[in-house]
PDB file of N, CA and C in Angstrom:
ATOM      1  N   UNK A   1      45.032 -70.124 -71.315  1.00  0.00           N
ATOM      2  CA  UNK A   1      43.787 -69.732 -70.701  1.00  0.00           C
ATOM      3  C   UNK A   1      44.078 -68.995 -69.395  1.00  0.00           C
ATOM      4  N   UNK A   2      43.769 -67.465 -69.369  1.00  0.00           N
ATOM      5  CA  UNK A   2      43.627 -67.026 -68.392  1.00  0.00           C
ATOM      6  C   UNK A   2      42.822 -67.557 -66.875  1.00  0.00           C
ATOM      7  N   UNK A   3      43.515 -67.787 -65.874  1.00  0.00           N
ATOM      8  CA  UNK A   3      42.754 -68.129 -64.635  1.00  0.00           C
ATOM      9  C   UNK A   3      41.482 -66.653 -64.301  1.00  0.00           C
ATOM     10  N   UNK A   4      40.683 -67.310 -63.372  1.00  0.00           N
ATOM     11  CA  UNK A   4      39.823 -66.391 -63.072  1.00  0.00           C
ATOM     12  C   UNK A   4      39.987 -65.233 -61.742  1.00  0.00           C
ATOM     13  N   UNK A   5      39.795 -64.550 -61.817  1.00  0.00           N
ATOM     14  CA  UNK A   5      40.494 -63.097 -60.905  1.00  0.00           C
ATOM     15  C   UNK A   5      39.679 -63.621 -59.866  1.00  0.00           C
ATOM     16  N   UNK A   6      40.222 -63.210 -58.381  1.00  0.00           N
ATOM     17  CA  UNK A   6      39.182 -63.173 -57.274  1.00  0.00           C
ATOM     18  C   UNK A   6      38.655 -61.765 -57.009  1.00  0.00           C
ATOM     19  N   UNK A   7      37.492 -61.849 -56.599  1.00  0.00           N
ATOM     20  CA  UNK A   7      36.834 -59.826 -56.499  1.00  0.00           C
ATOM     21  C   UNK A   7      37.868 -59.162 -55.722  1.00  0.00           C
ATOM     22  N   UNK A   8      38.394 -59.729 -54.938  1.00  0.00           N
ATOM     23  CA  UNK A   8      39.333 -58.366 -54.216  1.00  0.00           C
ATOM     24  C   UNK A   8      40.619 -58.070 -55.117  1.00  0.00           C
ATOM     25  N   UNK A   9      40.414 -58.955 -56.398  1.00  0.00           N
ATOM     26  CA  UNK A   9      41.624 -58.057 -56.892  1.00  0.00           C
ATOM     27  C   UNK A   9      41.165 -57.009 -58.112  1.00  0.00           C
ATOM     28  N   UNK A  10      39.632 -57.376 -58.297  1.00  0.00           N
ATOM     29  CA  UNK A  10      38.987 -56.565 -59.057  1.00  0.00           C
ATOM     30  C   UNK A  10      38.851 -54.966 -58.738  1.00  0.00           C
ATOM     31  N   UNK A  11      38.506 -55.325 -57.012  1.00  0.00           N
ATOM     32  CA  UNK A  11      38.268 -54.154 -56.460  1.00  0.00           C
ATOM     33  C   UNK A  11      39.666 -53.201 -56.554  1.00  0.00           C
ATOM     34  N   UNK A  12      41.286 -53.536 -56.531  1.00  0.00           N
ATOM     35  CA  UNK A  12      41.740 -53.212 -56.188  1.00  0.00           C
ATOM     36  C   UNK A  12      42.548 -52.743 -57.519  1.00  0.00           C
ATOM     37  N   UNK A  13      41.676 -52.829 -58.100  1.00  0.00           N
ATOM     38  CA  UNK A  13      42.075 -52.892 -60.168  1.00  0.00           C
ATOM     39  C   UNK A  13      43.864 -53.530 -60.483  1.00  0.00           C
ATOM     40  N   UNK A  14      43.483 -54.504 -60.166  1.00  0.00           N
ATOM     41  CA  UNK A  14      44.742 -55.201 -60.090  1.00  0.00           C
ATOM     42  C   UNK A  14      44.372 -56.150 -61.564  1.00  0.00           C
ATOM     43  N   UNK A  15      45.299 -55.806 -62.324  1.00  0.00           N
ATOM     44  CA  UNK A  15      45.421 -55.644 -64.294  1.00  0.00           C
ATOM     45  C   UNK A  15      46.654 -57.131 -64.201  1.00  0.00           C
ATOM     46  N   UNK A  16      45.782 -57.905 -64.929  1.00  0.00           N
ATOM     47  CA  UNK A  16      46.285 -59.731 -64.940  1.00  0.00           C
ATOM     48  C   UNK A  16      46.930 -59.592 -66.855  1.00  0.00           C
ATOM     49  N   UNK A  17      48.279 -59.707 -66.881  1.00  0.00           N
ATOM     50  CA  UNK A  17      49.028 -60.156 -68.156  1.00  0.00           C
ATOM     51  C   UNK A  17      49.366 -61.314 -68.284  1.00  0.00           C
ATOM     52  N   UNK A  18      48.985 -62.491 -69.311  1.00  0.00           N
ATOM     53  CA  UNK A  18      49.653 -63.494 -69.391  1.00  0.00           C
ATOM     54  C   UNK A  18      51.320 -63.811 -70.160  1.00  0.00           C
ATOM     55  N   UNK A  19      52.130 -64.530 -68.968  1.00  0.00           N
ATOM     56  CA  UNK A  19      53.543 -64.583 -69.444  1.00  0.00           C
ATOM     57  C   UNK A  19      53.969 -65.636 -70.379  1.00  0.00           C
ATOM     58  N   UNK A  20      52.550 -66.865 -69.765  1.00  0.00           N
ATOM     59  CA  UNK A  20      53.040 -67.553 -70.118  1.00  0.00           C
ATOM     60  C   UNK A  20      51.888 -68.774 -69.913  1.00  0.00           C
ATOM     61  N   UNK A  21      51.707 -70.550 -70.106  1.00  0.00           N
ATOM     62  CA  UNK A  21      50.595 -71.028 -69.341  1.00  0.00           C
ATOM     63  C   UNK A  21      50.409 -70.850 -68.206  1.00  0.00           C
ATOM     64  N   UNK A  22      51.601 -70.771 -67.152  1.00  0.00           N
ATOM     65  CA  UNK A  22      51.660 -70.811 -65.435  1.00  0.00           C
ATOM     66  C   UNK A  22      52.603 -69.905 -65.370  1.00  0.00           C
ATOM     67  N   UNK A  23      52.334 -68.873 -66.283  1.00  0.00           N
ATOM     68  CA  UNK A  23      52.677 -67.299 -64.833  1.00  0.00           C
ATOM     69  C   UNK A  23      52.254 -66.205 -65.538  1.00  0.00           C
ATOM     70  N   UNK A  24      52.166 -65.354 -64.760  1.00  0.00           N
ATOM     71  CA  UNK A  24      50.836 -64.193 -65.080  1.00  0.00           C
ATOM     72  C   UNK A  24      52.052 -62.805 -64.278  1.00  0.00           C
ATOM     73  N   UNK A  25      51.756 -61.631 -64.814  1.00  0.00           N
ATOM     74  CA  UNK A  25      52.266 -60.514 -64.791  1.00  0.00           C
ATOM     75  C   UNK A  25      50.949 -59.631 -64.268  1.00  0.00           C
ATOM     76  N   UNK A  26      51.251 -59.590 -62.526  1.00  0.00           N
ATOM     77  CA  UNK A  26      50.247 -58.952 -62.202  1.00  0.00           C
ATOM     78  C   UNK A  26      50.659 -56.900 -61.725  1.00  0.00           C
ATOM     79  N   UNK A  27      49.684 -56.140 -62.079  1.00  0.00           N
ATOM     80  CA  UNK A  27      49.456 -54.891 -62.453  1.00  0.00           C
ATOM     81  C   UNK A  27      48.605 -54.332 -61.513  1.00  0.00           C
ATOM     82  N   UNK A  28      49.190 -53.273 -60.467  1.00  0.00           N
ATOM     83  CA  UNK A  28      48.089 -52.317 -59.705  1.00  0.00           C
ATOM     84  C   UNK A  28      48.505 -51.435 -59.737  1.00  0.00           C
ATOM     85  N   UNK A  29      47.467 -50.002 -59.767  1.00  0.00           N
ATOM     86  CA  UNK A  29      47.930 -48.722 -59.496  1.00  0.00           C
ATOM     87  C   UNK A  29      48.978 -48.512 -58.559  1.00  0.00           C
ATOM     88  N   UNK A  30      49.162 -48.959 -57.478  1.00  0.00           N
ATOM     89  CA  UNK A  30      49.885 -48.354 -56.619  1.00  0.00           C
ATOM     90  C   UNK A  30      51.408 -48.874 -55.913  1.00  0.00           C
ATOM     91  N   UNK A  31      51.173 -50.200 -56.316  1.00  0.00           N
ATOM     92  CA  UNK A  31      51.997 -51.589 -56.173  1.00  0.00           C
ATOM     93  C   UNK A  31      53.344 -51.790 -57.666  1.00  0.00           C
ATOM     94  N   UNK A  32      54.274 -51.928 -57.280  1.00  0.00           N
ATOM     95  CA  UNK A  32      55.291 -52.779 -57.889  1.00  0.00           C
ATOM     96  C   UNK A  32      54.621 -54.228 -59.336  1.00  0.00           C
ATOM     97  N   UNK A  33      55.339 -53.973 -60.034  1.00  0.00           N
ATOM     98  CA  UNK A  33      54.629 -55.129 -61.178  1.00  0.00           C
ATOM     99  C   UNK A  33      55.630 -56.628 -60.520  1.00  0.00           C
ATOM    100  N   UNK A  34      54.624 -57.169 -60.432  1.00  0.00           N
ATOM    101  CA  UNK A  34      54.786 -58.845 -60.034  1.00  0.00           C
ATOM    102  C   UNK A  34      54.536 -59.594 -60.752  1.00  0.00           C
ATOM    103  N   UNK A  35      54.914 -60.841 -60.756  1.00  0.00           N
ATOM    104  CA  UNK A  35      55.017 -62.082 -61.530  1.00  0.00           C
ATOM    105  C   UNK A  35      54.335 -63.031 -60.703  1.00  0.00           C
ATOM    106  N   UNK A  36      53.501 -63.961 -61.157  1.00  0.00           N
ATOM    107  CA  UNK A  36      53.164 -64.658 -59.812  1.00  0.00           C
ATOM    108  C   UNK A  36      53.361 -66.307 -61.052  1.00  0.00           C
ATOM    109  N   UNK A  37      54.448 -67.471 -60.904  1.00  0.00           N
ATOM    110  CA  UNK A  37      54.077 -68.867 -61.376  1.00  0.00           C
ATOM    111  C   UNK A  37      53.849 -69.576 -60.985  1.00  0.00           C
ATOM    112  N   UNK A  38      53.420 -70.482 -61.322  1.00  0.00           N
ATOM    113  CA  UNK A  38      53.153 -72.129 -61.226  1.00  0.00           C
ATOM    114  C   UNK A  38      53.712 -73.180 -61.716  1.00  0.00           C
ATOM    115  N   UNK A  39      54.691 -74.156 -60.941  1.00  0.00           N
ATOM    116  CA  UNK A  39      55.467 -75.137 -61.283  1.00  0.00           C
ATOM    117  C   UNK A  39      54.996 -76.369 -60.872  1.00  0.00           C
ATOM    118  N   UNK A  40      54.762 -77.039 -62.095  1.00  0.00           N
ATOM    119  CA  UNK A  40      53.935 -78.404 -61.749  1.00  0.00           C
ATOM    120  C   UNK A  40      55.028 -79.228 -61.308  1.00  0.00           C
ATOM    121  N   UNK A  41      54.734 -80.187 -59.896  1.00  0.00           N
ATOM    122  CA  UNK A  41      56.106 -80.891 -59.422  1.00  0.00           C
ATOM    123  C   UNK A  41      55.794 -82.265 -60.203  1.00  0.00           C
ATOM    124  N   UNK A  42      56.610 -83.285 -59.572  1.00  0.00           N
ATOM    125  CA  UNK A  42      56.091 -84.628 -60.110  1.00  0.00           C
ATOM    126  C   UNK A  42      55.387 -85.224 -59.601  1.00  0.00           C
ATOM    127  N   UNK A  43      53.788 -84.898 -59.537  1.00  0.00           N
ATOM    128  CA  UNK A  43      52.766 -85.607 -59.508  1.00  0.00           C
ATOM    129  C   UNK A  43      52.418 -85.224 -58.077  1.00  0.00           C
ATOM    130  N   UNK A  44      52.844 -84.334 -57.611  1.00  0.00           N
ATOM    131  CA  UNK A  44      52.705 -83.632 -56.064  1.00  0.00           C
ATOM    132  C   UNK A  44      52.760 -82.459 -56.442  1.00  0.00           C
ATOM    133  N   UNK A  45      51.148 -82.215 -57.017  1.00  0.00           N
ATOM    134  CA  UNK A  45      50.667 -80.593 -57.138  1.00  0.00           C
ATOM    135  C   UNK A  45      51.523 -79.762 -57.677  1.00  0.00           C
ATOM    136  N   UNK A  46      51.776 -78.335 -57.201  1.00  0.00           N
ATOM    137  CA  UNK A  46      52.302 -77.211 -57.761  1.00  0.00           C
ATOM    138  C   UNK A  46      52.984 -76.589 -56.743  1.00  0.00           C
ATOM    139  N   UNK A  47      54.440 -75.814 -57.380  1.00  0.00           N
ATOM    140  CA  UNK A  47      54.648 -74.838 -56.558  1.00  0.00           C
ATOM    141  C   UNK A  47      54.456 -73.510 -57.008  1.00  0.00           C
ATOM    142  N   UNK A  48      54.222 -72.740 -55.764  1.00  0.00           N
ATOM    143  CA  UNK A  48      53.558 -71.060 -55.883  1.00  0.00           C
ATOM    144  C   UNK A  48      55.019 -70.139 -55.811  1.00  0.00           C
ATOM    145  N   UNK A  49      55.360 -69.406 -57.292  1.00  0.00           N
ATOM    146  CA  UNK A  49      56.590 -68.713 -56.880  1.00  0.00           C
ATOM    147  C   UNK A  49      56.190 -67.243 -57.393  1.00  0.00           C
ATOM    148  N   UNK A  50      56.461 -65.880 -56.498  1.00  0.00           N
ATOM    149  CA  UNK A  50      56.079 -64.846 -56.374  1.00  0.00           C
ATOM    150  C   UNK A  50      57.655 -63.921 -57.078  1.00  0.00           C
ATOM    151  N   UNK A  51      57.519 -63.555 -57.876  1.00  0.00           N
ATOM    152  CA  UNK A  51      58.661 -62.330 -58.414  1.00  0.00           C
ATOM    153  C   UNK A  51      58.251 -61.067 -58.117  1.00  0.00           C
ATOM    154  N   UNK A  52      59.064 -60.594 -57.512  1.00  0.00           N
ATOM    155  CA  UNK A  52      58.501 -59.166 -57.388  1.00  0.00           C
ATOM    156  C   UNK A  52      59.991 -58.030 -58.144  1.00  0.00           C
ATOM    157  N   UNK A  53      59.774 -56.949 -58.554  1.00  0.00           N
ATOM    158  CA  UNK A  53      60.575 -55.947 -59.363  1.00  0.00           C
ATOM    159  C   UNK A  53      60.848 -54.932 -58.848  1.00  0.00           C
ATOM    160  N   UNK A  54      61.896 -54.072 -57.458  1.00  0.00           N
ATOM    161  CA  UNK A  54      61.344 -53.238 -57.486  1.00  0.00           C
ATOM    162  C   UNK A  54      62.014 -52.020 -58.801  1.00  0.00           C
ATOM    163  N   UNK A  55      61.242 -50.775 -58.226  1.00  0.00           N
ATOM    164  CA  UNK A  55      60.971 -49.955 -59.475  1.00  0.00           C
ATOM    165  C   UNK A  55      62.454 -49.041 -59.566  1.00  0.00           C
ATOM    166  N   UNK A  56      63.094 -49.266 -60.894  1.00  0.00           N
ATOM    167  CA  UNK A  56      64.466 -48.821 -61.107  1.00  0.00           C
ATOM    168  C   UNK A  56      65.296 -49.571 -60.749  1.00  0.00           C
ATOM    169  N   UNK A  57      64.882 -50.849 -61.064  1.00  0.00           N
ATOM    170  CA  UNK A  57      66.106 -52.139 -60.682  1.00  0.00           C
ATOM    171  C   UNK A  57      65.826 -53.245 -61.255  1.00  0.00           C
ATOM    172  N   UNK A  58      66.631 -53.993 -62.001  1.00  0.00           N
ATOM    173  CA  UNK A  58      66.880 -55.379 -62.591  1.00  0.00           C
ATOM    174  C   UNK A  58      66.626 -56.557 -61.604  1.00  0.00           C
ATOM    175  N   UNK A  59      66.747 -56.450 -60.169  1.00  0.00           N
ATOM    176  CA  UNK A  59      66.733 -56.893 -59.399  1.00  0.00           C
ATOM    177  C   UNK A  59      65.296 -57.861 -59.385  1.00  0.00           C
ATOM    178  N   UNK A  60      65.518 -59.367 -59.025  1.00  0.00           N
ATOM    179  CA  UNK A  60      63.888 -59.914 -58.609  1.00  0.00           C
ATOM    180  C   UNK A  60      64.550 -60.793 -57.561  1.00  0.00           C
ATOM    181  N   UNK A  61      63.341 -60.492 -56.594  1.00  0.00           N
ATOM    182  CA  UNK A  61      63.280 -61.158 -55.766  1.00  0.00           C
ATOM    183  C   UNK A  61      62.284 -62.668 -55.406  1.00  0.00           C
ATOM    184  N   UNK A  62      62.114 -63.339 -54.825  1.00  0.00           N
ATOM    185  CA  UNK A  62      61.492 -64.471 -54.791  1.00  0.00           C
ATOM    186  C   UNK A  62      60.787 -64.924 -53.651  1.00  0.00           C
ATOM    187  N   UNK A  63      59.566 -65.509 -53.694  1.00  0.00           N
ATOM    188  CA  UNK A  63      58.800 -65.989 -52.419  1.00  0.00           C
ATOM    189  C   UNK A  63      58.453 -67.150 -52.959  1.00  0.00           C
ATOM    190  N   UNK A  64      58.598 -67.914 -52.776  1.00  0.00           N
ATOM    191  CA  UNK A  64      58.077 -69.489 -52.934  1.00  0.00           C
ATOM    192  C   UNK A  64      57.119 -70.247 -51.732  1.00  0.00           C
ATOM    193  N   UNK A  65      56.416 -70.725 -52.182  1.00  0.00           N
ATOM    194  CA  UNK A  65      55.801 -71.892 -50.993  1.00  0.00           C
ATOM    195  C   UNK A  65      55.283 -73.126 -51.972  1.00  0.00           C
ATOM    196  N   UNK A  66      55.402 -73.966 -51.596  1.00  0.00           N
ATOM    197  CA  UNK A  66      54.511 -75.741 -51.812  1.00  0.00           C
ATOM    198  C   UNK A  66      53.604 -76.247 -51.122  1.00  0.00           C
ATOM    199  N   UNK A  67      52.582 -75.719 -50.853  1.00  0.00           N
ATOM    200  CA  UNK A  67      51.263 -76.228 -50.497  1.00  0.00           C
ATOM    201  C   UNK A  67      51.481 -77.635 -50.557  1.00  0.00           C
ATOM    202  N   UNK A  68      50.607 -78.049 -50.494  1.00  0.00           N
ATOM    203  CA  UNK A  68      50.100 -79.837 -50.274  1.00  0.00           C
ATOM    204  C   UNK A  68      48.541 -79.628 -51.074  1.00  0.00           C
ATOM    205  N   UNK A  69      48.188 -80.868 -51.519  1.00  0.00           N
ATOM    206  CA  UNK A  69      47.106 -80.240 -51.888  1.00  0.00           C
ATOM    207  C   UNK A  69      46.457 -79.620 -53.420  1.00  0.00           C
ATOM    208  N   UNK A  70      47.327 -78.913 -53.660  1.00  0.00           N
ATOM    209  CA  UNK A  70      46.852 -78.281 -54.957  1.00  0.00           C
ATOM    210  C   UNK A  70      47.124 -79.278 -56.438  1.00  0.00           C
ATOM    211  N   UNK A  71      46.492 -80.343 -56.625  1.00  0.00           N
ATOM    212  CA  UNK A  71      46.234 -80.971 -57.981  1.00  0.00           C
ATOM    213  C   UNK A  71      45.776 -80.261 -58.872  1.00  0.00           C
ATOM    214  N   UNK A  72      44.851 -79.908 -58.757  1.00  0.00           N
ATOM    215  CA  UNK A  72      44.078 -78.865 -59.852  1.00  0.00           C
ATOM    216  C   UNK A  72      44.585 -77.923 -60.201  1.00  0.00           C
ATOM    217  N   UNK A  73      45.092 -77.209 -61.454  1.00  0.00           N
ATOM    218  CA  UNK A  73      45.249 -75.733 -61.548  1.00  0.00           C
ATOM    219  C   UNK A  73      44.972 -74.905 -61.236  1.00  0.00           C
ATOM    220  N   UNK A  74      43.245 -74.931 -61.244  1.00  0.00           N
ATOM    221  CA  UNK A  74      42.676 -74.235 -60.730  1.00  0.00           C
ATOM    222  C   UNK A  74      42.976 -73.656 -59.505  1.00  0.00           C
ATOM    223  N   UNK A  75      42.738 -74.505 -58.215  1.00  0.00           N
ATOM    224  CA  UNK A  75      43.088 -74.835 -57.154  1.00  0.00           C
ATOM    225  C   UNK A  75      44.362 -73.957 -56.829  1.00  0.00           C
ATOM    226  N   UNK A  76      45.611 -74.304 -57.830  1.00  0.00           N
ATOM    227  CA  UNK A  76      46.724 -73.573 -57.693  1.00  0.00           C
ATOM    228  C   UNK A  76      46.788 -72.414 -58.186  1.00  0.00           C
ATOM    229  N   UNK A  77      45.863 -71.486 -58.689  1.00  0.00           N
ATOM    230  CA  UNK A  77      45.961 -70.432 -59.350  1.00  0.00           C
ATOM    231  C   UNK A  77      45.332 -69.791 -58.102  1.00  0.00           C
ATOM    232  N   UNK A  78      44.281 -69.922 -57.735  1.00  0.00           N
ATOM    233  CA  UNK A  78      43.484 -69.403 -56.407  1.00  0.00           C
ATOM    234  C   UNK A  78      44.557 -68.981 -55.277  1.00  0.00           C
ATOM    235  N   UNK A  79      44.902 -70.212 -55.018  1.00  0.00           N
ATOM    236  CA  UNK A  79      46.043 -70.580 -53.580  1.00  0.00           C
ATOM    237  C   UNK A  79      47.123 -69.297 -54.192  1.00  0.00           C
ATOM    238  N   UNK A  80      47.426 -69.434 -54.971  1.00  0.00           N
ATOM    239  CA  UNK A  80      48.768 -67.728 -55.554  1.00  0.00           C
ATOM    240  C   UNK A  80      48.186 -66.604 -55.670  1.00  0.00           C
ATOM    241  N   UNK A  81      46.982 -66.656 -56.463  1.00  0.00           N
ATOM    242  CA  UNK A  81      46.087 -65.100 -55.665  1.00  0.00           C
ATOM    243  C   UNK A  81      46.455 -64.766 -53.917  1.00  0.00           C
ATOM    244  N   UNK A  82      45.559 -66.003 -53.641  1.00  0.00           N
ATOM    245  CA  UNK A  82      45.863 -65.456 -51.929  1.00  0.00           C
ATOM    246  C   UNK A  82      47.228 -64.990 -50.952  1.00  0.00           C
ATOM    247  N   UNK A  83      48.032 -65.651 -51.941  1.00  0.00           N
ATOM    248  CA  UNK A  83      49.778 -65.820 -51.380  1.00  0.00           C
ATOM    249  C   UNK A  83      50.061 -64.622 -51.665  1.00  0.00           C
ATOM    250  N   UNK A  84      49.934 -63.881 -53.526  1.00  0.00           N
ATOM    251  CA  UNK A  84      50.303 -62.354 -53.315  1.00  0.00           C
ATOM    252  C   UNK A  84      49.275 -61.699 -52.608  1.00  0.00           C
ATOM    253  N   UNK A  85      48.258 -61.753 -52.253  1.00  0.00           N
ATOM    254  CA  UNK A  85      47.351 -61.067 -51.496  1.00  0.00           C
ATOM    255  C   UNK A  85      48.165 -61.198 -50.249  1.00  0.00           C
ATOM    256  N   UNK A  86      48.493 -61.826 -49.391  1.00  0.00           N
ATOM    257  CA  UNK A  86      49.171 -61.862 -47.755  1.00  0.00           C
ATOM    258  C   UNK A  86      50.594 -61.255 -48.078  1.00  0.00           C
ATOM    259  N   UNK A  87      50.889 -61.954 -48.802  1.00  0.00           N
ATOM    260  CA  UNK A  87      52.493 -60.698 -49.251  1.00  0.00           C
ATOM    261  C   UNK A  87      52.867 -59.330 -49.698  1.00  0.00           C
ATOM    262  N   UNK A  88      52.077 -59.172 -50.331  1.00  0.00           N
ATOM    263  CA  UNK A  88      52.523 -57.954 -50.976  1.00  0.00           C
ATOM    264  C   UNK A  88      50.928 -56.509 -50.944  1.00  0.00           C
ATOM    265  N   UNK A  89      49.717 -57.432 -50.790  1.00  0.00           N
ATOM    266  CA  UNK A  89      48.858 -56.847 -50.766  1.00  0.00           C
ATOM    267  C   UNK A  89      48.355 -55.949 -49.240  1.00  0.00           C
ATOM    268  N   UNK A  90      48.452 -56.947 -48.658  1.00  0.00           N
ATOM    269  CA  UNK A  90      48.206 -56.570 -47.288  1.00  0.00           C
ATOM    270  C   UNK A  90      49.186 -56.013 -46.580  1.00  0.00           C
TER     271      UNK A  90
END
């Protein structure tokens, strides 16, 4: 099940592929193709891990963070919108 997009990535026609249950292959005109997952820990929420590709290279790089907090999927799918939004968007 696809998570639900937030409008600023609508606006920014940012194109959501699923990889997998918890990670998504995210797509913008102008931006590098990213990976964004979700790793359920043990029983302490999720961690948020960001792949990024750049273009003409095998190469990935990695951003991780562990919130506190995020039980819900939901919850953790949101919280990784916003994470590539401050990273890579802005």
């Amino acid at each position: 099940m696809l998570p639900l997009l937030p409008f600023w990535m609508r606006q920014r026609q940012i194109k959501l592929e699923p990889i997998g249950d918890t990670a998504v292959a995210l797509k913008a005109p102008n931006l590098p193709s990213h990976e964004l997952h979700l790793r359920k820990e043990n029983g302490d929420g999720y961690t948020v891990a960001l792949f990024t590709q750049p273009f003409g290279t095998t190469e990935k790089h990695l951003l991780a963070e562990r919130p506190s907090g995020l039980g819900e999927l939901r919850d953790a799918w949101q919280y990784a919108f916003e994470f590539f939004r401050q990273k890579v968007v802005v």
